[in-house]
N, C-alpha and C. Protein backbone atom coordinates (compact mmCIF):
# COMPACT_ATOMS: atom_id res chain seq x y z
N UNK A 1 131.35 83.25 39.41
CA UNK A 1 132.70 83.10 38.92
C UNK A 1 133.12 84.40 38.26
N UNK A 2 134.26 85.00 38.19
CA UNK A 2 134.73 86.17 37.77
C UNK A 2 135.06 85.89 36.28
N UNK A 3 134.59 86.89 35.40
CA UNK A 3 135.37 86.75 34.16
C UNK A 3 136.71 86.28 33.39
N UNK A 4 136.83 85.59 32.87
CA UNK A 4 137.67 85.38 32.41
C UNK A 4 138.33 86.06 31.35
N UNK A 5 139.76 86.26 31.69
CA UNK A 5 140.42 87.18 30.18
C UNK A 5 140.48 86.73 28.83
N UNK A 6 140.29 87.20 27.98
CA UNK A 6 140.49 86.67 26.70
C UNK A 6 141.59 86.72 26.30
N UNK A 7 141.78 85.67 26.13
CA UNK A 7 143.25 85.26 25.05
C UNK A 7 144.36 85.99 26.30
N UNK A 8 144.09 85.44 27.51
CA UNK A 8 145.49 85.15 28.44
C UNK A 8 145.62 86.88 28.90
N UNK A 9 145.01 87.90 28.82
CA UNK A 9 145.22 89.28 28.94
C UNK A 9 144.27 89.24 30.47
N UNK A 10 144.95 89.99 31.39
CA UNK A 10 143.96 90.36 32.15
C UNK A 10 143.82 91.64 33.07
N UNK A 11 143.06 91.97 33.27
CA UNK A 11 142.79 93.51 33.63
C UNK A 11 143.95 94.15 34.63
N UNK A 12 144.37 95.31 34.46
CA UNK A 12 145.51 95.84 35.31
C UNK A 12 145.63 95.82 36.66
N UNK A 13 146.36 95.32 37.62
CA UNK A 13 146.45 94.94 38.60
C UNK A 13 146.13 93.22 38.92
N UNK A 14 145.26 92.66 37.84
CA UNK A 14 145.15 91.03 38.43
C UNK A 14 145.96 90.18 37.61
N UNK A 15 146.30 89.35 37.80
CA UNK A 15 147.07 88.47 36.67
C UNK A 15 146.97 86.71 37.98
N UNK A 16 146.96 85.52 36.98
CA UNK A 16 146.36 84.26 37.38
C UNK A 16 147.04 83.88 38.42
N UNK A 17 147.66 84.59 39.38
CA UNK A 17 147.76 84.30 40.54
C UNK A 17 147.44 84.55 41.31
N UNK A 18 146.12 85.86 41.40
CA UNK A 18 145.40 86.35 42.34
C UNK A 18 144.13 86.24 41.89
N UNK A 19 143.92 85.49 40.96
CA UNK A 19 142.50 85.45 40.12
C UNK A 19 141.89 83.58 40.95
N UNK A 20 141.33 83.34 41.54
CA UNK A 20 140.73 81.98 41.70
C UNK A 20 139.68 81.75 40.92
N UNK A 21 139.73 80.56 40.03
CA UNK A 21 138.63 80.15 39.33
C UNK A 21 138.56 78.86 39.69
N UNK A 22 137.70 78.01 39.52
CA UNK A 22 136.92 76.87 39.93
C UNK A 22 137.47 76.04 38.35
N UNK A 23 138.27 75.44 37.99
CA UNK A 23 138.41 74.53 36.57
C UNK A 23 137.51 73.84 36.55
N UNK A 24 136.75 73.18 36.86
CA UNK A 24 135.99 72.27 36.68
C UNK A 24 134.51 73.25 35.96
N UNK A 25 134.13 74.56 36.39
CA UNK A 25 133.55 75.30 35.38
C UNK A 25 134.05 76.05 34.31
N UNK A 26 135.12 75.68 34.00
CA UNK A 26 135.03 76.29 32.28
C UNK A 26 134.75 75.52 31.37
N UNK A 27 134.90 76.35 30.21
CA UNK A 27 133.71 75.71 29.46
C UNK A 27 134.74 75.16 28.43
N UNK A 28 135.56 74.53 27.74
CA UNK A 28 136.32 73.98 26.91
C UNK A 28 137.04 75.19 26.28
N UNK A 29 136.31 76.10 25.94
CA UNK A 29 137.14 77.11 25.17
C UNK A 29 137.80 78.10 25.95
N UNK A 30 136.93 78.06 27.13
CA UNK A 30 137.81 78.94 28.51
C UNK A 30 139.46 78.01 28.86
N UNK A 31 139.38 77.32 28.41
CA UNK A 31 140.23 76.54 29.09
C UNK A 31 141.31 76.63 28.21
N UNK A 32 140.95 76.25 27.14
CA UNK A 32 141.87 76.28 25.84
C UNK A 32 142.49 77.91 25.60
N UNK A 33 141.88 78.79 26.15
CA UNK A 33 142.34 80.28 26.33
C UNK A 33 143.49 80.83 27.15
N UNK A 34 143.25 79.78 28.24
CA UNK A 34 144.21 79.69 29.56
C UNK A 34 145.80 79.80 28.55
N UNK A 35 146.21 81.40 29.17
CA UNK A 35 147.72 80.82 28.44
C UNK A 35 148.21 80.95 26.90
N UNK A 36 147.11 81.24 26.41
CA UNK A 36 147.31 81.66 24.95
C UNK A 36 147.97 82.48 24.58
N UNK A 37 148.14 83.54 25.35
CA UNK A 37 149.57 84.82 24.71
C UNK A 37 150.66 84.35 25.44
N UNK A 38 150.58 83.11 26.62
CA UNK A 38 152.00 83.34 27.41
C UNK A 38 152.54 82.36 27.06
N UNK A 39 151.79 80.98 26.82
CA UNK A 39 152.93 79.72 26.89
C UNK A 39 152.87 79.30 25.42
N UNK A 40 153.85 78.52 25.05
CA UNK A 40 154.15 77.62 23.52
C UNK A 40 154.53 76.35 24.42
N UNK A 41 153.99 75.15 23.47
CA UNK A 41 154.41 74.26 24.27
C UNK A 41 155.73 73.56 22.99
N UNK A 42 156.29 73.00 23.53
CA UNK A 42 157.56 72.10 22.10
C UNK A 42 157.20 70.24 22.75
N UNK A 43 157.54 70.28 21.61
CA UNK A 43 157.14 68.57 21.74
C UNK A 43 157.62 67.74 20.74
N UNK A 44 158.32 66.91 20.68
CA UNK A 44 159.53 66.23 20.20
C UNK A 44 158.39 65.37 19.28
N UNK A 45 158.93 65.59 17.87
CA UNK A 45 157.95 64.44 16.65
C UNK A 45 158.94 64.53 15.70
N UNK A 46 158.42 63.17 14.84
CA UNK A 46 159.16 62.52 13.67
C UNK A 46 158.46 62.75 11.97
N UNK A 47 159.42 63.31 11.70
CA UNK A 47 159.19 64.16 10.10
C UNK A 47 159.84 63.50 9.22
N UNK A 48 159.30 62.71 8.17
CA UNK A 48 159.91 61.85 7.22
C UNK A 48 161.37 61.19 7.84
N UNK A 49 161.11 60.67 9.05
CA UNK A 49 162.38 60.20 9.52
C UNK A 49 163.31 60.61 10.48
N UNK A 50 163.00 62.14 10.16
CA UNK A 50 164.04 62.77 11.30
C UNK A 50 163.42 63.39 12.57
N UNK A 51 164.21 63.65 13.54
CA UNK A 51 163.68 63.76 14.78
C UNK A 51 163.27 65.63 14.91
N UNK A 52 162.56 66.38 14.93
CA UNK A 52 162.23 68.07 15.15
C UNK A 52 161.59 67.90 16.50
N UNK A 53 161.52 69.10 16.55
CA UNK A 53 160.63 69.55 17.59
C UNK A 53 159.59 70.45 16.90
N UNK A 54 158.48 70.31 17.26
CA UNK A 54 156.91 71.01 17.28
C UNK A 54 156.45 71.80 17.70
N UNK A 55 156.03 73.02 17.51
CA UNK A 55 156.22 74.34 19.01
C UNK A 55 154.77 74.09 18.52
N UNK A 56 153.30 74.65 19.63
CA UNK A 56 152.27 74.91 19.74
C UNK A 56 151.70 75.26 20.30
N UNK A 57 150.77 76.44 19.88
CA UNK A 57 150.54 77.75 21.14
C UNK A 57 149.61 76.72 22.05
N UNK A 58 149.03 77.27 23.58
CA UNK A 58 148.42 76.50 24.42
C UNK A 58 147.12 76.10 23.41
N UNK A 59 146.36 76.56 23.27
CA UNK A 59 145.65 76.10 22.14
C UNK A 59 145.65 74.67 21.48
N UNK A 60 146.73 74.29 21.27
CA UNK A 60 147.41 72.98 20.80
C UNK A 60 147.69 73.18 19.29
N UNK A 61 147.40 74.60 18.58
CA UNK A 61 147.98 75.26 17.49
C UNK A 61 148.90 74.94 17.01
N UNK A 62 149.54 73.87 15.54
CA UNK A 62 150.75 74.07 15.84
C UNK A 62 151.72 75.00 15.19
N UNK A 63 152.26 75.77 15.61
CA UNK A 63 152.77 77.08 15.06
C UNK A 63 154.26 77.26 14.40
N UNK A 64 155.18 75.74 14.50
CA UNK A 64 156.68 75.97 13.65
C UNK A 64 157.12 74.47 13.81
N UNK A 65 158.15 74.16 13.55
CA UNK A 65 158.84 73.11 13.56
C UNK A 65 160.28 73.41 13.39
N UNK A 66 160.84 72.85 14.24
CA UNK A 66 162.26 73.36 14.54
C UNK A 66 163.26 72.12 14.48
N UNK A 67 164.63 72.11 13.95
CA UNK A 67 165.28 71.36 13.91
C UNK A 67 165.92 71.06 15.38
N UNK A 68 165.91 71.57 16.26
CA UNK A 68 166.49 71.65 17.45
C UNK A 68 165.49 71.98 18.91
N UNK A 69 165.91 71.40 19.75
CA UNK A 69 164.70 71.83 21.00
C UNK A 69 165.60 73.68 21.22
N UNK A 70 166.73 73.35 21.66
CA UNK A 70 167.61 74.79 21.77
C UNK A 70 166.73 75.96 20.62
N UNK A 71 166.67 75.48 19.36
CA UNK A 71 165.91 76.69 18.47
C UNK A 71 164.80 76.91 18.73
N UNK A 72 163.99 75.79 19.57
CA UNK A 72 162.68 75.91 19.83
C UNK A 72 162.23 76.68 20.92
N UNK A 73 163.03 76.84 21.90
CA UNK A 73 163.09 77.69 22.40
C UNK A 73 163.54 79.22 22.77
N UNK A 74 164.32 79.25 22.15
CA UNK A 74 165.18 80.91 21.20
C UNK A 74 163.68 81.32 20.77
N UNK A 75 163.28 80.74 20.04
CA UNK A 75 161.70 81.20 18.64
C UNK A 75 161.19 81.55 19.99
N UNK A 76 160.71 80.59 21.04
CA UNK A 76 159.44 81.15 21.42
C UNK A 76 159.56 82.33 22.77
N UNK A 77 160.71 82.16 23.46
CA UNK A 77 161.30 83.36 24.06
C UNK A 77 161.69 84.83 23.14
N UNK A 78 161.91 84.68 22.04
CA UNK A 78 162.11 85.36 21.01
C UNK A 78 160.64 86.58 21.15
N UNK A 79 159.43 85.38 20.81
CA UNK A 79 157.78 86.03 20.92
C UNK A 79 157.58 86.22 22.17
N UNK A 80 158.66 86.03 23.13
CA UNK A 80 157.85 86.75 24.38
C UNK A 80 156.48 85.84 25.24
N UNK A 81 157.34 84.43 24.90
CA UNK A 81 156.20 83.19 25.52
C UNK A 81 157.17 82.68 26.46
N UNK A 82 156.69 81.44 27.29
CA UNK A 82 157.21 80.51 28.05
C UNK A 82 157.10 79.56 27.37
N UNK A 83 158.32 78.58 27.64
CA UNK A 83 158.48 77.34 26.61
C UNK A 83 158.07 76.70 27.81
N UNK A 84 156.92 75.38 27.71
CA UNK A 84 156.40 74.74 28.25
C UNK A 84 157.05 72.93 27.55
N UNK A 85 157.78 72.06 28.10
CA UNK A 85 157.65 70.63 27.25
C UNK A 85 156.41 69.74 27.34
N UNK A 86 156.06 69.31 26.43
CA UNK A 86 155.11 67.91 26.17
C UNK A 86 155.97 66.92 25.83
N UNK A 87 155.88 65.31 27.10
CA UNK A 87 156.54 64.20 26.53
C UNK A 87 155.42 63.25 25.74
């Protein structure tokens, strides 16, 4: 199996569309790496009542809380991620 990049970086000229890896061999933390500098995911939760959104790096990190899905995504295009949803 070819190396895997750390923390979503990968060597000049390859990037995860010319890279084939086998998922079923990584190892939990390979996996949880997948995506770590590129995607945030937002995911709609309830805060003393009111409705936010949750941004969290792939990781499942959770990294802000936003009054709005629209702000939640501004923030993470902002960092230069892909907004990914979780229902």
């Amino acid at each position: 199996m070819a190396n895997l990049p750390t923390r979503g970086k990968f060597p000049e000229g390859q990037s995860p569309m010319n890279e084939m890896v086998r998922i079923g061999t990584l190892s939990p933390q390979d996996l949880m790496a997948l995506g770590l500098e590129q995607i945030a995911y937002i995911k709609p939760v309830e805060i003393e009542g009111d409705a936010v959104f949750a941004v969290h790096a792939a990781d499942g990190t959770q990294i802000a809380i936003m009054k709005s899905r629209d702000s939640a995504e501004v923030a993470i295009r902002h960092h230069d991620l892909e907004a990914m949803s979780v229902h």
